[in-house]
Protein backbone atom coordinates (compact mmCIF):
# COMPACT_ATOMS: atom_id res chain seq x y z
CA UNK A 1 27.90 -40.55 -46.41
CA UNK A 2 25.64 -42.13 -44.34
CA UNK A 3 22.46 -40.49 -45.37
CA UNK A 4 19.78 -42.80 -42.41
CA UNK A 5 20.52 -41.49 -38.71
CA UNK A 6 19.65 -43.84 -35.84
CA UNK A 7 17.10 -42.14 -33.34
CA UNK A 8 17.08 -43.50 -30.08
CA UNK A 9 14.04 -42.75 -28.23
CA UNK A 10 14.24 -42.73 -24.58
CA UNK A 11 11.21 -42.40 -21.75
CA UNK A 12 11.54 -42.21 -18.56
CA UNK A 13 11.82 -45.55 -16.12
CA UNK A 14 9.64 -46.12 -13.55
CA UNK A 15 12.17 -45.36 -10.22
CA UNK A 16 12.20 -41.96 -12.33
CA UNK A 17 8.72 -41.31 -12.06
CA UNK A 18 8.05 -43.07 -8.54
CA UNK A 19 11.19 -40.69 -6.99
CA UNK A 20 9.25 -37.58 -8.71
CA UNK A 21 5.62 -38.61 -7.35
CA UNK A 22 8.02 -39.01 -4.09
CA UNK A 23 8.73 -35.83 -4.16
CA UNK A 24 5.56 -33.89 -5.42
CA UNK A 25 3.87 -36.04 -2.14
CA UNK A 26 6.69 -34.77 0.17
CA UNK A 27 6.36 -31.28 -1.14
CA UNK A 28 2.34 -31.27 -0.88
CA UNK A 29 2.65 -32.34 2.79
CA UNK A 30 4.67 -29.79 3.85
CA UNK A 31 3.06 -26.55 1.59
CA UNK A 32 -0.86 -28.11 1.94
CA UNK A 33 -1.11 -27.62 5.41
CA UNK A 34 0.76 -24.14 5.43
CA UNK A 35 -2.24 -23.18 2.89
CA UNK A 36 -4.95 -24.43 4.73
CA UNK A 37 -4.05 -22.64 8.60
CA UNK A 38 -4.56 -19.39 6.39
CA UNK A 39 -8.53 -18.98 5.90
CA UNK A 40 -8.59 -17.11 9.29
CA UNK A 41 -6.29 -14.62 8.06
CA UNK A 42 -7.64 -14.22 4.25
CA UNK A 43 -10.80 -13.51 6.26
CA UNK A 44 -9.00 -10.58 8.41
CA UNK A 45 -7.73 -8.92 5.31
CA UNK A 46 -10.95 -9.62 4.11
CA UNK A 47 -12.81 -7.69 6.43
CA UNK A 48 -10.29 -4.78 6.59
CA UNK A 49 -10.75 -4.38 2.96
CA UNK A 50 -14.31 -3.77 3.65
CA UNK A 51 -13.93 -1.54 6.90
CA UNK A 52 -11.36 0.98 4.31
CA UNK A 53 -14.32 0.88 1.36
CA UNK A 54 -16.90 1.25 3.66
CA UNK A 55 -14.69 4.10 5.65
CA UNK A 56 -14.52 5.99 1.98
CA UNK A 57 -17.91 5.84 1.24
CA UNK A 58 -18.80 6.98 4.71
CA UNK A 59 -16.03 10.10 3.90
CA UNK A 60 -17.91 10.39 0.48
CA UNK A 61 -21.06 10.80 2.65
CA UNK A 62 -19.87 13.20 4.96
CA UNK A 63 -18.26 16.02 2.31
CA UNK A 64 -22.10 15.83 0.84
CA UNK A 65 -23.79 15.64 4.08
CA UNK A 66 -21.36 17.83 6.14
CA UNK A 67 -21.81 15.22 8.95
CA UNK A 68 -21.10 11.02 9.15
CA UNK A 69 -24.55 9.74 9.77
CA UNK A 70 -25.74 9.39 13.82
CA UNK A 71 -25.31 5.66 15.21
CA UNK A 72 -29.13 5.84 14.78
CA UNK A 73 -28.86 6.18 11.00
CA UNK A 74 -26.14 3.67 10.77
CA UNK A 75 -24.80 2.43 7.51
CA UNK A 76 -27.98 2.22 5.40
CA UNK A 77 -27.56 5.80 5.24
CA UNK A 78 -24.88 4.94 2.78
CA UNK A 79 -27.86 3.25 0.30
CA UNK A 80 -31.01 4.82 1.53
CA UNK A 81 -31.74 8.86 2.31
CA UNK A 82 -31.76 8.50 6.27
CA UNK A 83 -34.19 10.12 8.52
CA UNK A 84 -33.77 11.75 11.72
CA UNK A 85 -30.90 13.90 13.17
CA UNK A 86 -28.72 15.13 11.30
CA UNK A 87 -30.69 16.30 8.45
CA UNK A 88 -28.43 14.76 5.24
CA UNK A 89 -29.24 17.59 3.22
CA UNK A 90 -27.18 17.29 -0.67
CA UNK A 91 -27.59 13.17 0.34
CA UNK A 92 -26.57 11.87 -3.50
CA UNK A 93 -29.68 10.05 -4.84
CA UNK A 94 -27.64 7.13 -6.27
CA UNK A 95 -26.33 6.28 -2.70
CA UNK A 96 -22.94 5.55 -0.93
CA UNK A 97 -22.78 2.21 -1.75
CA UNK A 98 -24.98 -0.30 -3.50
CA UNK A 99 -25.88 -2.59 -0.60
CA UNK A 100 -23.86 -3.13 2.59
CA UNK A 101 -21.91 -6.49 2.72
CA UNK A 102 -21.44 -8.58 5.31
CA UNK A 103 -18.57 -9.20 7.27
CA UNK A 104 -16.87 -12.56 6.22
CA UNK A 105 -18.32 -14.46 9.08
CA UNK A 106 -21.93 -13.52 7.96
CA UNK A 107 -22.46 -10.34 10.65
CA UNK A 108 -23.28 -7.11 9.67
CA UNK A 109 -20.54 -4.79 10.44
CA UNK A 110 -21.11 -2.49 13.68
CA UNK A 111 -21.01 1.71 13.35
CA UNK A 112 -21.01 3.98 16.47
CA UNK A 113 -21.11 7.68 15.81
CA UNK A 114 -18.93 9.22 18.01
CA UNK A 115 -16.62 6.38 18.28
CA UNK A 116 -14.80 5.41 21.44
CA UNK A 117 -11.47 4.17 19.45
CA UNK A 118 -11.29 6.78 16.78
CA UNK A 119 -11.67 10.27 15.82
CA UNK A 120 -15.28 10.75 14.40
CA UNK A 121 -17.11 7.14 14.14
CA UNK A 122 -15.81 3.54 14.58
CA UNK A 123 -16.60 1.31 11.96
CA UNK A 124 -15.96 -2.18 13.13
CA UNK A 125 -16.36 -6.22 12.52
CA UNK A 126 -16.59 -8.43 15.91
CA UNK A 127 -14.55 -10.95 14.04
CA UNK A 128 -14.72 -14.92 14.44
CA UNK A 129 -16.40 -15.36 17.35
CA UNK A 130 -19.07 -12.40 16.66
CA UNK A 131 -19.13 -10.93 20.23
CA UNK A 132 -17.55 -7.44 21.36
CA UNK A 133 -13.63 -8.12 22.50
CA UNK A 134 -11.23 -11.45 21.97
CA UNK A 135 -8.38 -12.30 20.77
CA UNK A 136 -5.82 -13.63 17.52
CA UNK A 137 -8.73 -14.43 15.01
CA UNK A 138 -11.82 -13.35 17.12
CA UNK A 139 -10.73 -10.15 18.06
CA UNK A 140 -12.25 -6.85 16.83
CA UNK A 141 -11.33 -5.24 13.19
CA UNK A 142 -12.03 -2.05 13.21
CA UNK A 143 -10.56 1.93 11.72
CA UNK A 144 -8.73 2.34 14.77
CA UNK A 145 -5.32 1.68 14.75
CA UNK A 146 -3.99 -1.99 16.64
């Protein structure tokens, strides 16, 4: 019995590694550019996320208040006691929301109380280009329905 065993050690050869870095390159510019046409639409889902917290805290509001603030009062009745008509009467002290955040182009988002494209208020982001209207990308986000 042949008690020493012969280990053969092999790596890998350099066509190995060139056809893998071959492929990883191929791979990276096909999926890299897929990747990168997407920031637009992170920044949609981005702002709808907002519009739907923003929409709850305004609902939050409203079973205190008994009313969604006026366009007047806008969303910083959601994290200061508003003035004016209508009275918010049982307004919670601690607020709606912390601060109101931007939309993810930098814009505040837009209220309108009655709305014109939903039932009760629209709650809205002008998008990329930041003006009323467009389309694709720059078009309006808002709690209406597309």
């Amino acid at each position: 019995m042949n008690t020493c065993s012969k280990s053969t050690q092999r790596g890998f050869t350099l066509i190995e590694i060139m056809v893998v870095v071959v492929i990883i390159g191929v791979l990276g510019a096909i999926v890299v550019p897929q990747f990168m046409s997407r920031p637009d639409q992170a920044k949609v889902t981005a702002a709808r996320t907002d519009i739907q917290a923003i929409s709850t805290a305004l609902e939050m509001y409203r079973l205190d208040t008994f009313n969604y603030p006026s366009t007047q009062q806008g969303l910083d009745a959601l994290s200061k006691r508003p003035s004016g008509t209508p009275v918010a009467k049982n307004w919670n002290p601690q607020g709606y929301l912390k601060s109101l955040p931007l939309d993810p182009w930098g814009t505040p988002y837009q209220y309108a109380n009655p709305g014109t494209h939903s039932a009760g208020y629209d709650l809205f982001s002008f998008g990329a280009d930041g003006v009323a209207g467009g389309e694709g990308y720059a078009a309006d986000i808002g709690n209406w329905s597309e």
